[in-house]
Protein backbone atom coordinates (compact mmCIF):
# COMPACT_ATOMS: atom_id res chain seq x y z
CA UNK A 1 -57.57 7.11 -0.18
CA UNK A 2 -57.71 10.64 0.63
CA UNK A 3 -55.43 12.65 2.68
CA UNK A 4 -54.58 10.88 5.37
CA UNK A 5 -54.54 13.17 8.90
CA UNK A 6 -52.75 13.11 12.15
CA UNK A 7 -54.38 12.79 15.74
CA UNK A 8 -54.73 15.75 17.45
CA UNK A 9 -51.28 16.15 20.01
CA UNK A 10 -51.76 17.45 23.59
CA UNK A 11 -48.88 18.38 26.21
CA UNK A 12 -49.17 15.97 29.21
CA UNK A 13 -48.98 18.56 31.51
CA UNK A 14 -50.68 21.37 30.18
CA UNK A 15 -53.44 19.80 28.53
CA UNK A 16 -52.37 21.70 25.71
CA UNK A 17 -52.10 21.18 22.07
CA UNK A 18 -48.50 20.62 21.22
CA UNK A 19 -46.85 19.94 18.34
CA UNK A 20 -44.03 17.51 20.41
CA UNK A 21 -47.00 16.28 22.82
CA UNK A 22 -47.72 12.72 23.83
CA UNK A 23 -51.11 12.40 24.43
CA UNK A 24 -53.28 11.95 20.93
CA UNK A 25 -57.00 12.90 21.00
CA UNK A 26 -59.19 10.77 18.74
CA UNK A 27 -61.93 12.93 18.94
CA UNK A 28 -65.30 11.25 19.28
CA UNK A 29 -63.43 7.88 19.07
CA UNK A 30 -61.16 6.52 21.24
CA UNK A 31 -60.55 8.95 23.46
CA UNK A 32 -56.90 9.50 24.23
CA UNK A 33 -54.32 7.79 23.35
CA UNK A 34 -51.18 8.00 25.50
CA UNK A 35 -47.07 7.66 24.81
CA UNK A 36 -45.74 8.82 27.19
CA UNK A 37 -44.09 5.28 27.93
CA UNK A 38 -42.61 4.98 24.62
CA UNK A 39 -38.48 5.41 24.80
CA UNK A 40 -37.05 6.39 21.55
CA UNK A 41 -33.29 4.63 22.05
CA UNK A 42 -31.75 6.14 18.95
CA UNK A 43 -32.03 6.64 15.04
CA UNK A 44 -29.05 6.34 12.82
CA UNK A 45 -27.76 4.41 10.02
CA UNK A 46 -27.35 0.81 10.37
CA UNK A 47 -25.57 0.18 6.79
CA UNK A 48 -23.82 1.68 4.79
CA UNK A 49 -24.13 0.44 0.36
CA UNK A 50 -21.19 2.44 -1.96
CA UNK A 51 -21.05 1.21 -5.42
CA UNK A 52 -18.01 2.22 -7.43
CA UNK A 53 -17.32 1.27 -11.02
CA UNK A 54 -14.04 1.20 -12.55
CA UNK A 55 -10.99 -1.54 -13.79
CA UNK A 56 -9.97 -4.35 -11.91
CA UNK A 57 -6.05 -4.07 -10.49
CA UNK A 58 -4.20 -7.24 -12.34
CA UNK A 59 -3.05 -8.52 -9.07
CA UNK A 60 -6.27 -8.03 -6.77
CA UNK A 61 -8.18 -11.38 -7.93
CA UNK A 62 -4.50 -13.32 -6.67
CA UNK A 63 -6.14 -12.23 -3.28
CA UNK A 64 -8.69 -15.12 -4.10
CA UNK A 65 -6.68 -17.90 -5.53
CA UNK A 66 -6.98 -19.95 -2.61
CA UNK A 67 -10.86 -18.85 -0.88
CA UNK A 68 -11.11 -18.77 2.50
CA UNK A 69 -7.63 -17.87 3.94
CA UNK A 70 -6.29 -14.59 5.38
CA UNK A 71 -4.82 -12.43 2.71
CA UNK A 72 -3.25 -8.66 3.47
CA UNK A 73 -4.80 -6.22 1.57
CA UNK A 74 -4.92 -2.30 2.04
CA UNK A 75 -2.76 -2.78 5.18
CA UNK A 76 -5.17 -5.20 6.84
CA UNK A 77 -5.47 -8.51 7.44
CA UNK A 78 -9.06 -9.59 5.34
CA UNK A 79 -10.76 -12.91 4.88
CA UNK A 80 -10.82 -14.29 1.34
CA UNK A 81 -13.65 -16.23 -0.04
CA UNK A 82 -16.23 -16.50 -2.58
CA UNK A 83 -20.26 -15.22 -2.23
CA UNK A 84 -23.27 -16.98 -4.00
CA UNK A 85 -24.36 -15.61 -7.21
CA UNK A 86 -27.34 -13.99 -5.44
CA UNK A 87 -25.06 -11.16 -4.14
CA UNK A 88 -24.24 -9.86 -8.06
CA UNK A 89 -20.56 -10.68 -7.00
CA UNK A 90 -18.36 -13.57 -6.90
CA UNK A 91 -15.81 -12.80 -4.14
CA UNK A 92 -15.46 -11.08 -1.14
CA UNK A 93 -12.68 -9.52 1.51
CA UNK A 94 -14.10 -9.23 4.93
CA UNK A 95 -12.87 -8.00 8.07
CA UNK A 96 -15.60 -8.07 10.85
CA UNK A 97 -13.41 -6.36 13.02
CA UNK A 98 -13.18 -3.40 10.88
CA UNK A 99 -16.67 -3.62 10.13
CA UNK A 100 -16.08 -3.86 6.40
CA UNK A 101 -17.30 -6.07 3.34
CA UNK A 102 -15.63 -5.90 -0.08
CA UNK A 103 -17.73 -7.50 -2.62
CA UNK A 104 -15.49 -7.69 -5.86
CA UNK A 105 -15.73 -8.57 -9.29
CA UNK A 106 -19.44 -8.29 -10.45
CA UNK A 107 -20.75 -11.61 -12.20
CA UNK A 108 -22.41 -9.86 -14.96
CA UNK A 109 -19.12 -7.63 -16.38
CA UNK A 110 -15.80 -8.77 -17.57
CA UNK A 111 -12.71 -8.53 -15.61
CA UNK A 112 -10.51 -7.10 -18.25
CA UNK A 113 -13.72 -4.48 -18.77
CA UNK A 114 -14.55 -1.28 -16.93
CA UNK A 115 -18.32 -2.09 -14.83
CA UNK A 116 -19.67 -2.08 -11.76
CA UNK A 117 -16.98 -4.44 -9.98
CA UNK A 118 -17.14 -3.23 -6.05
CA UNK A 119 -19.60 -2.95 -3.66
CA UNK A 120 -18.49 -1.80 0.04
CA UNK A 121 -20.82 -3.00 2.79
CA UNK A 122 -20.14 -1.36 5.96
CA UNK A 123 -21.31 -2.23 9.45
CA UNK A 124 -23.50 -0.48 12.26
CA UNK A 125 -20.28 -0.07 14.57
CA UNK A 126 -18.39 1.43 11.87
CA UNK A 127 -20.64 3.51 10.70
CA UNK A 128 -21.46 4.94 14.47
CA UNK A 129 -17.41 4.97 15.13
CA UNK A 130 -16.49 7.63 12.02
CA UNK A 131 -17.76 10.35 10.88
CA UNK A 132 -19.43 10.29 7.13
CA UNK A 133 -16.31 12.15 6.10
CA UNK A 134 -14.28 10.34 7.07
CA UNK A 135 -16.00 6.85 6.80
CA UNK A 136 -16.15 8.16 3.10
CA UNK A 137 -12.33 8.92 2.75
CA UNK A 138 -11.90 5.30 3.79
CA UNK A 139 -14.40 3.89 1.68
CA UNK A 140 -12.61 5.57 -0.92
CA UNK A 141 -9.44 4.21 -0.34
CA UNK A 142 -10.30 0.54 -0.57
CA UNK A 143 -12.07 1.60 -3.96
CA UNK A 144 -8.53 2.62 -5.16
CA UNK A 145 -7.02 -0.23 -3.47
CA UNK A 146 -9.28 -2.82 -5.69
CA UNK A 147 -10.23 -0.52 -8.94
CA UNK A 148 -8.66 1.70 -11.57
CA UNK A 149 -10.35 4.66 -12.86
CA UNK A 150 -12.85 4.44 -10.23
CA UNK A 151 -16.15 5.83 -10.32
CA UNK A 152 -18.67 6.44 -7.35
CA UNK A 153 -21.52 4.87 -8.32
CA UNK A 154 -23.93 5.54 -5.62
CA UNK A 155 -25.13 5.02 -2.30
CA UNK A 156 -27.75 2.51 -0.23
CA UNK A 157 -28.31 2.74 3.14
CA UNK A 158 -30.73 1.49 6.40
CA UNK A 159 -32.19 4.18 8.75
CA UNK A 160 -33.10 2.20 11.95
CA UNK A 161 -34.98 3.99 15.29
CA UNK A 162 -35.24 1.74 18.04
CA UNK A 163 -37.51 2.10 20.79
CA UNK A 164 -39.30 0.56 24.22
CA UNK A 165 -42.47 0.75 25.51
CA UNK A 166 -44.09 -0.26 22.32
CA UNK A 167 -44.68 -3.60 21.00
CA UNK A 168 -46.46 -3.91 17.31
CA UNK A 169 -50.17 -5.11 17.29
CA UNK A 170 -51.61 -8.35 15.81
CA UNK A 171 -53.30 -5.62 13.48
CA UNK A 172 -50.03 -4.25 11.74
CA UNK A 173 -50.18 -6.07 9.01
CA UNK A 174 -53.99 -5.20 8.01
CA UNK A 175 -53.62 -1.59 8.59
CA UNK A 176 -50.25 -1.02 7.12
CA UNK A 177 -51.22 0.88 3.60
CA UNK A 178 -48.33 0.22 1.37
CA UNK A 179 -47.85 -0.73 -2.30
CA UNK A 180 -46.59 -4.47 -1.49
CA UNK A 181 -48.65 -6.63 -3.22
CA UNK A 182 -47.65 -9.79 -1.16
CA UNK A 183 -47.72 -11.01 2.38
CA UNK A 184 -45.08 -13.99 3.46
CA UNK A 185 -45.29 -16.16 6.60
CA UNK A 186 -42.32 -18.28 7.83
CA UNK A 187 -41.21 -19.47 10.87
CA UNK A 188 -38.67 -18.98 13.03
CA UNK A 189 -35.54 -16.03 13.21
CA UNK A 190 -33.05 -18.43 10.69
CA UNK A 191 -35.44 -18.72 8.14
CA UNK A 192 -35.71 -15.40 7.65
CA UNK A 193 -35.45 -14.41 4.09
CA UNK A 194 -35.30 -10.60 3.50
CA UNK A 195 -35.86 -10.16 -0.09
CA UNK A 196 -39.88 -10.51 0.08
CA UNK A 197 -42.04 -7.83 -0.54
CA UNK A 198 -44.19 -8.69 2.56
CA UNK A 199 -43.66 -10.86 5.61
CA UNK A 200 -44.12 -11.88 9.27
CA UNK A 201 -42.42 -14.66 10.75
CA UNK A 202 -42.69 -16.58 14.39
CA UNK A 203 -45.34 -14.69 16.67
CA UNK A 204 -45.61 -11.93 15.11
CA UNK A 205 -41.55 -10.85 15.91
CA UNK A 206 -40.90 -9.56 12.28
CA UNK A 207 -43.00 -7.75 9.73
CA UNK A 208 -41.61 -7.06 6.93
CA UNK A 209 -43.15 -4.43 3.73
CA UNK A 210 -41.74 -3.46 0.33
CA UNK A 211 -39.34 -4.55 -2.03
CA UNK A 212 -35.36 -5.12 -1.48
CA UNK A 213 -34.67 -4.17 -4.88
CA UNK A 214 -36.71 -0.62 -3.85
CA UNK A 215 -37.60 1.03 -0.64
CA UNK A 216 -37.99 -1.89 2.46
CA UNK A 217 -39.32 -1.45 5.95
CA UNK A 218 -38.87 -3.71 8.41
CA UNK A 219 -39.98 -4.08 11.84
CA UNK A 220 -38.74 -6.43 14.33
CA UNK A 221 -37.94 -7.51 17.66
CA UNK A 222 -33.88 -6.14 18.11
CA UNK A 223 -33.09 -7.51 21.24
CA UNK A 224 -33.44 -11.24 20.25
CA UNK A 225 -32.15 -10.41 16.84
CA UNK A 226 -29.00 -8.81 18.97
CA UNK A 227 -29.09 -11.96 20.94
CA UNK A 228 -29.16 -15.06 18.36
CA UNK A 229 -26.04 -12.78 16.36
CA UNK A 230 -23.99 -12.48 19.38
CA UNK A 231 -24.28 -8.55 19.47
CA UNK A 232 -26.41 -7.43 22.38
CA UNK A 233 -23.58 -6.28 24.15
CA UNK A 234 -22.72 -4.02 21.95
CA UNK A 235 -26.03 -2.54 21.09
CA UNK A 236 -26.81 -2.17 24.74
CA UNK A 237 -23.86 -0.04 25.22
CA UNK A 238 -25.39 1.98 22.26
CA UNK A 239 -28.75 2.20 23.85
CA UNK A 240 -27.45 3.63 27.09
CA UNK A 241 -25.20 6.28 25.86
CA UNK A 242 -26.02 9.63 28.13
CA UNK A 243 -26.07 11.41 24.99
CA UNK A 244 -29.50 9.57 23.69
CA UNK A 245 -31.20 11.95 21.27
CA UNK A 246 -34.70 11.59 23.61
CA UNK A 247 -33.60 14.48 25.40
CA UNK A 248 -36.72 13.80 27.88
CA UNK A 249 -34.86 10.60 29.17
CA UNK A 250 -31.26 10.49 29.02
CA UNK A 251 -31.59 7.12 31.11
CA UNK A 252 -34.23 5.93 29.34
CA UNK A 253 -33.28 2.12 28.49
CA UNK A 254 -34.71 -0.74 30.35
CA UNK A 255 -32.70 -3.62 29.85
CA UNK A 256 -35.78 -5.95 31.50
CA UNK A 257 -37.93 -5.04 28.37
CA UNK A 258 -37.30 -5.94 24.71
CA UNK A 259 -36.07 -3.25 22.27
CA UNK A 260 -38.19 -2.82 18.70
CA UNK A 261 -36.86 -1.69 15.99
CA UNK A 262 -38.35 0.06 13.04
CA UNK A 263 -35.94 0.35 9.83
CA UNK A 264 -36.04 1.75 6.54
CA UNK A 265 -33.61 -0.06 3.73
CA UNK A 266 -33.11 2.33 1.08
CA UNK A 267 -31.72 0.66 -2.58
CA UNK A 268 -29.41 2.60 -4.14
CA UNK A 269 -31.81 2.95 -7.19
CA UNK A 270 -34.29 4.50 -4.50
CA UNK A 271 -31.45 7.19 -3.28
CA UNK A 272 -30.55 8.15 -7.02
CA UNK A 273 -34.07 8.92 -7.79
CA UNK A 274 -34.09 11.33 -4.47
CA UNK A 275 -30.41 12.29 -5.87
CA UNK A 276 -31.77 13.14 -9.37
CA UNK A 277 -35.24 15.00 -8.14
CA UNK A 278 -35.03 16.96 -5.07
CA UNK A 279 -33.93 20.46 -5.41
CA UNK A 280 -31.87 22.53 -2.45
CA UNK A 281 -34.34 25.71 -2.02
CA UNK A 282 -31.44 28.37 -1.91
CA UNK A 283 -29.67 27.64 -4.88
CA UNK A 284 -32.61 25.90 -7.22
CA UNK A 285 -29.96 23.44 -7.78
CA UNK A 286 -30.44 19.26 -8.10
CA UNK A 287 -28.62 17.96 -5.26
CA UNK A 288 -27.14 15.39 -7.77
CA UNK A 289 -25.19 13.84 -4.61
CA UNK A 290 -23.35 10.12 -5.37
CA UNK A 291 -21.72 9.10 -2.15
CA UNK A 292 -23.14 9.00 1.06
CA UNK A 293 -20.77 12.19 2.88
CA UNK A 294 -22.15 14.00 0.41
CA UNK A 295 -25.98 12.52 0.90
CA UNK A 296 -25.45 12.49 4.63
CA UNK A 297 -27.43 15.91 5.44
CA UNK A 298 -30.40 14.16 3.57
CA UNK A 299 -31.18 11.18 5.92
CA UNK A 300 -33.83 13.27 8.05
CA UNK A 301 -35.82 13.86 4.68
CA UNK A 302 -35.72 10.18 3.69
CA UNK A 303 -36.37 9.18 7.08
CA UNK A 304 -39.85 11.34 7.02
CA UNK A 305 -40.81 10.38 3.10
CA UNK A 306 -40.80 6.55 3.88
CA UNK A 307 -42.84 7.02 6.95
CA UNK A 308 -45.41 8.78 4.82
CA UNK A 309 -45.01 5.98 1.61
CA UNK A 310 -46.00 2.90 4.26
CA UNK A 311 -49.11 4.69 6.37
CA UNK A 312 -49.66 2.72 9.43
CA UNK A 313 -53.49 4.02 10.19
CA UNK A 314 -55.36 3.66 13.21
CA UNK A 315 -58.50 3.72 11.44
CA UNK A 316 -59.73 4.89 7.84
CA UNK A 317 -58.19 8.63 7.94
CA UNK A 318 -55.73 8.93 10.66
CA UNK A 319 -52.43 7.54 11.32
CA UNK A 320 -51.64 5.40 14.10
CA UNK A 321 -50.09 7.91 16.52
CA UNK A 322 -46.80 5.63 16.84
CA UNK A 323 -46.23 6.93 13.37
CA UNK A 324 -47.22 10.44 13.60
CA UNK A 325 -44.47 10.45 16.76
CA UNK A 326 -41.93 8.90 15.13
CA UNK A 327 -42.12 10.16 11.49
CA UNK A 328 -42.19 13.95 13.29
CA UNK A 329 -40.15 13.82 16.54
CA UNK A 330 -37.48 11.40 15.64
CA UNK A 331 -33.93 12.62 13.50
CA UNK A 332 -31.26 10.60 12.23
CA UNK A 333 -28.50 10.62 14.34
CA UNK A 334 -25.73 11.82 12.64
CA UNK A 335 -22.49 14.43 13.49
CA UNK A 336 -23.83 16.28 10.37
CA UNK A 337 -26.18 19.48 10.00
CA UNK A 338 -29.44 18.34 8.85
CA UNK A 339 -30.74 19.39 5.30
CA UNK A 340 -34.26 18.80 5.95
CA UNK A 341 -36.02 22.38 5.80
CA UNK A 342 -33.60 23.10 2.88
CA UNK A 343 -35.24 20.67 0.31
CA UNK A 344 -37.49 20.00 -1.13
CA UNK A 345 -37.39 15.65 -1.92
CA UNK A 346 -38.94 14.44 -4.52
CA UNK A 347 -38.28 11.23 -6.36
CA UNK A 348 -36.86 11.68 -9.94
CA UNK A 349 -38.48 8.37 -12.08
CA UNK A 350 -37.62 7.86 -16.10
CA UNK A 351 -40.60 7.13 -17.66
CA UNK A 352 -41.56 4.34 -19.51
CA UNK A 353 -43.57 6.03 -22.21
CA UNK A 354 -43.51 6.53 -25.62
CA UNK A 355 -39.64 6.49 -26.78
CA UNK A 356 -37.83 4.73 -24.09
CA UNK A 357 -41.19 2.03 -23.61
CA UNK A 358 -41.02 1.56 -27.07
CA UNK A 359 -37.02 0.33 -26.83
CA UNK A 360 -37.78 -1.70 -23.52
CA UNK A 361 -40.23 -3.66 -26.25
CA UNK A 362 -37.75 -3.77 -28.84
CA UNK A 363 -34.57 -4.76 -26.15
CA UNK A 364 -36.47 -7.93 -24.55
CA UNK A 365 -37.17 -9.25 -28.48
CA UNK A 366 -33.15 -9.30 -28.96
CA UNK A 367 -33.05 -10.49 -25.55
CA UNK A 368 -34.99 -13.22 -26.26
CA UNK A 369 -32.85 -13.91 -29.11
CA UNK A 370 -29.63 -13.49 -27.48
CA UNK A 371 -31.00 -16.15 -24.61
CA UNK A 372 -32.42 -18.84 -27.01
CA UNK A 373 -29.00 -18.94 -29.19
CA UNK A 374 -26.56 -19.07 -26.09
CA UNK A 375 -29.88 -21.44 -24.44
CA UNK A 376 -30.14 -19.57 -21.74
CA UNK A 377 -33.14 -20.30 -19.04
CA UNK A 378 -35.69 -18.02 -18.20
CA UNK A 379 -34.72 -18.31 -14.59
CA UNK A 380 -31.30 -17.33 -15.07
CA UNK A 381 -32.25 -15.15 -17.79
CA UNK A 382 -34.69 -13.00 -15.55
CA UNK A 383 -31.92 -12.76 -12.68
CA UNK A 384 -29.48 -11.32 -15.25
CA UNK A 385 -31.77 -8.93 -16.33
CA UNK A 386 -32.91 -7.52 -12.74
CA UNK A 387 -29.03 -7.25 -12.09
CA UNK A 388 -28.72 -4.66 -14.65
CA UNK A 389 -28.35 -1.26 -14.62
CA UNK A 390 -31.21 -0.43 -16.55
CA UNK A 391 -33.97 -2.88 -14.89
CA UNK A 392 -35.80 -0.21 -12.95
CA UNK A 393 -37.26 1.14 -16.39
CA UNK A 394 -37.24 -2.10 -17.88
CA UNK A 395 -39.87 -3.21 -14.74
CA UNK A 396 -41.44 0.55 -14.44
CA UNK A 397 -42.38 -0.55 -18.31
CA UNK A 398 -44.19 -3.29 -17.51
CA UNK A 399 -45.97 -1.84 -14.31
CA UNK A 400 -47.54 0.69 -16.08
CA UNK A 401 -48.89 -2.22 -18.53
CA UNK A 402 -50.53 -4.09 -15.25
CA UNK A 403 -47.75 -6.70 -14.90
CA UNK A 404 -45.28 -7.15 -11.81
CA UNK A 405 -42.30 -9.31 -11.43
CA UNK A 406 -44.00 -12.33 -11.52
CA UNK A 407 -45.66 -11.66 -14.36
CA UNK A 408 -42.92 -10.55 -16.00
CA UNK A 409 -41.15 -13.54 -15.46
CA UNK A 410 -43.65 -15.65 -16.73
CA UNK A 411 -44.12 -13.31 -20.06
CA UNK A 412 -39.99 -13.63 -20.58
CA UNK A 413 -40.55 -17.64 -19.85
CA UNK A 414 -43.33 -17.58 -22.78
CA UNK A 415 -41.47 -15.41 -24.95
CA UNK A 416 -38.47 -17.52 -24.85
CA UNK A 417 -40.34 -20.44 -25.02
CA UNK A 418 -42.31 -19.49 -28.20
CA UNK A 419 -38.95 -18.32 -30.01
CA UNK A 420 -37.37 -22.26 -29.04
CA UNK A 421 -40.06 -23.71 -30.39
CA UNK A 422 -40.83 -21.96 -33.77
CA UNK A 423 -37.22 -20.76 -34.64
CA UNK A 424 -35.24 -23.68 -32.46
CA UNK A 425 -32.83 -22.61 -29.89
CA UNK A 426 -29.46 -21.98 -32.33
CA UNK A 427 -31.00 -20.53 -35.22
C-alpha cells in the first residue's frame, strides 16, 4: 500500500485549515466529516510490566508454603498463592490494595540459579497515584525484597485513551490494516481471551489486533468492562478530574453515555527493540533505557508509532479521521517532560540471517534431541521455547522462511515426531 494520507483538518469556526481542527474534508468524497462531539477523557498508562533477574532470597519461597493465606512481606500484608503455568511463574504475592502483583520464581530457571525470577505487575490506580520515580523506587524495593543481585530486566506497559462521542463501526475490523493474520469471534465479556492475534466478541464491544507476545491493540467498550470488575467508581472519578488533558472541555464526561477505550499493550520485547534503536537527536546516543522512570519521557513516541503500525482507513489512502485525531492531538498523561521531538524511534530487530539463522537451525536439531530423550511433547515443548529469552529470533527465523507460529508448531511436532520414530525416544 502506498503512503497512506490524512484528511484535510479545518477549524470549526474559522473554516480554516488547522492542524488541531475538527472538521475533516474528504475532498470530492464524503464531504465533511465532523468531531467535534468526540471527548478525549484521558491517556495514560494502564499497566505497568518490570522484569528483574537475579537470585532467589532462601527464605522468600517459605512465603508460599501454605498458598493462599496472608503472609507479611516488605512491610505489607500480601496474599500468597500459586498462578497457572501460562503466566511463566509459579507463585504470586498480591495486594490489590496496593495495586501490586509479584509474580516469583520463573518455571523455566532453577531456584538455586540466577534467571529471570520476578515480574512486578502494577495497577492503573497505582500507576496514576505515584510518580514514575517514584513508582520505580518502589518497584525496586520489592525486587530487593525477593532477589539477590538483581538485575532490571526491562519494561512492558499499556497506553490507554479513553473517549465519548465515538462508538467503533461494524466496519473496523475490515478496514483495520495490520499485520494480524487471524480474526477470533467469541461471545460474551468472561470469555474473553486476550492472547489472540485478532478478535471481536459480543456485538461488536471488543476488537482486538496483534499479538500479546508483541505489540496489541485493543478496543473496547470501558464502561461495562469498569462495571462487570467492580471499578466504575473509580474510573469515573478519573474521567471527571478538572484537570482533563482536553483542554477544550474540562467538564467534558457524560456519565449517560458509554466510555471507549482504545489501548496499546506494549511486550517488553517490543520496548527493548525501541530501547536498542531509537537515538536521542542531541547527543547521537541509543537511549538504551531498562526501566520504565527511565523510559517514561518515551510514551508519546510509542503512543504515535502504534497508531501508524495498525492504520484504521476510511477508504483506500486516507485514514479514518478518528485516527488522524487521536494519533496527533492526544499525549500520554504523565508528570514527566515528553521526549517526543527529541527522538528519533525506531525499532532495533536482530536478524535472522546468515550466522545467527544458521544457529536457530542448528539449536531446534539439539532441541529436538533434548525433547525426545527427556520425552517431552511438542505442546509443552513449543510453550517452553516461546518462554525463552531468545524466541523472538528464534520466530523472526522462521517468518522470514514463510512460516508463523502455527506453522512452527506443527514443523517442531514433525521434527520431534520423525526423531521418535527413526532414533526412538531414549536413544
Amino acid at each position: 500500500m502506498d503512503a497512506v494520507k490524512d484528511f484535510f483538518r479545518v477549524d470549526n469556526l474559522t473554516g480554516l485549515e488547522s492542524p488541531h481542527g475538527r472538521l475533516f474534508l474528504d475532498i470530492g468524497k464524503t464531504g465533511f466529516i465532523d468531531l467535534s462531539g468526540v471527548r478525549l477523557l484521558r491517556c495514560g498508562v494502564d499497566t505497568v510490566r518490570q522484569l528483574y533477574r537475579g537470585l532467589l532470597r532462601p527464605d522468600i519461597l517459605g512465603l508460599f508454603d501454605k498458598p493462599g493465606t496472608i503472609v507479611d512481606f516488605a512491610g505489607e500484608r500480601w496474599h500468597s498463592g500459586r498462578v497457572s503455568r501460562d503466566s511463566g511463574y509459579q507463585y504470586k504475592l498480591q495486594n490489590a490494595d496496593l495495586g501490586f502483583v509479584l509474580l516469583v520464581k520463573n518455571f523455566n530457571a532453577k531456584a538455586e540459579n540466577i534467571g529471570p525470577h520476578l515480574k512486578i505487575e502494577v495497577s492503573p490506580h497505582a500507576v496514576d497515584s505515584l510518580s514514575p520515580e517514584r513508582l520505580q523506587a518502589r518497584l525496586d524495593h520489592y525486587a530487593g525484597q525477593v532477589l539477590t543481585n538483581v538485575e532490571v530486566n526491562q519494561c512492558a506497559v499499556h497506553l490507554a485513551l479513553d473517549l465519548q462521542g465515538w462508538t467503533p463501526p461494524a466496519d473496523l475490523v475490515s478496514n483495520m490494516h495490520c499485520r494480524a493474520r487471524s480474526h477470533r469471534d467469541v461471545s460474551g465479556i468472561n470469555e474473553l481471551h486476550w492472547a489472540t492475534k485478532s478478535s471481536v466478541y459480543g456485538r461488536g464491544e471488543t476488537s482486538m489486533f496483534g499479538s500479546a507476545n508483541g505489540l496489541q491493540l485493543c478496543i473496547y467498550n470501558k464502561t461495562e468492562q469498569a462495571r462487570a470488575t467492580d471499578k466504575l467508581d473509580y474510573w469515573e472519578s478519573v474521567w471527571r478530574r478538572r484537570d482533563s488533558f482536553d483542554k477544550t472541555d474540562p467538564d467534558n464526561y457524560d456519565p449517560t453515555q458509554d466510555v471507549w477505550r482504545v489501548e496499546l499493550r506494549y511486550h517488553h520485547s517490543i520496548v527493548q527493540q525501541f530501547a536498542s534503536g531509537s537515538v536521542d537527536l542531541q547527543s547521537g546516543q541509543v537511549i538504551d533505557t531498562r526501566t520504565f522512570a527511565a523510559f517514561a519521557g518515551h510514551l508519546d513516541g510509542l503512543w504515535r508509532y502504534g497508531l501508524n503500525q495498525f492504520k484504521y482507513l476510511a477508504r483506500r489512502g486516507y485514514y479514518a479521521p478518528i485516527w488522524t485525531l487521536i494519533r496527533d492531538d492526544v499525549r500520554v498523561d504523565l508528570p514527566v517532560d515528553s521526549l517526543l521531538d527529541d527522538t528519533d524511534y525506531r525499532r532495533y530487530y536482530k536478524t535472522s540471517r546468515g550466522f545467527s539463522g544458521k544457529n536457530v537451525e542448528l539449536f531446534l536439531g539439539n532441541f529436538v534431541s533434548l525433547l525426545a530423550r527427556e520425552r517431552v511433547g511438542a505442546r509443552k515443548a513449543f510453550y517452553t521455547l516461546k518462554e525463552w529469552d531468545c524466541w523472538p529470533v528464534i520466530r523472526d527465523h522462521y517468518v522470514s522462511k514463510g512460516l508463523d507460529e502455527d506453522a512452527l508448531y506443527k514443523h517442531l511436532k514433525a521434527l520431534l515426531e520423525e526423531r521418535n520414530v527413526r532414533w526412538g525416544r531414549a536413544v
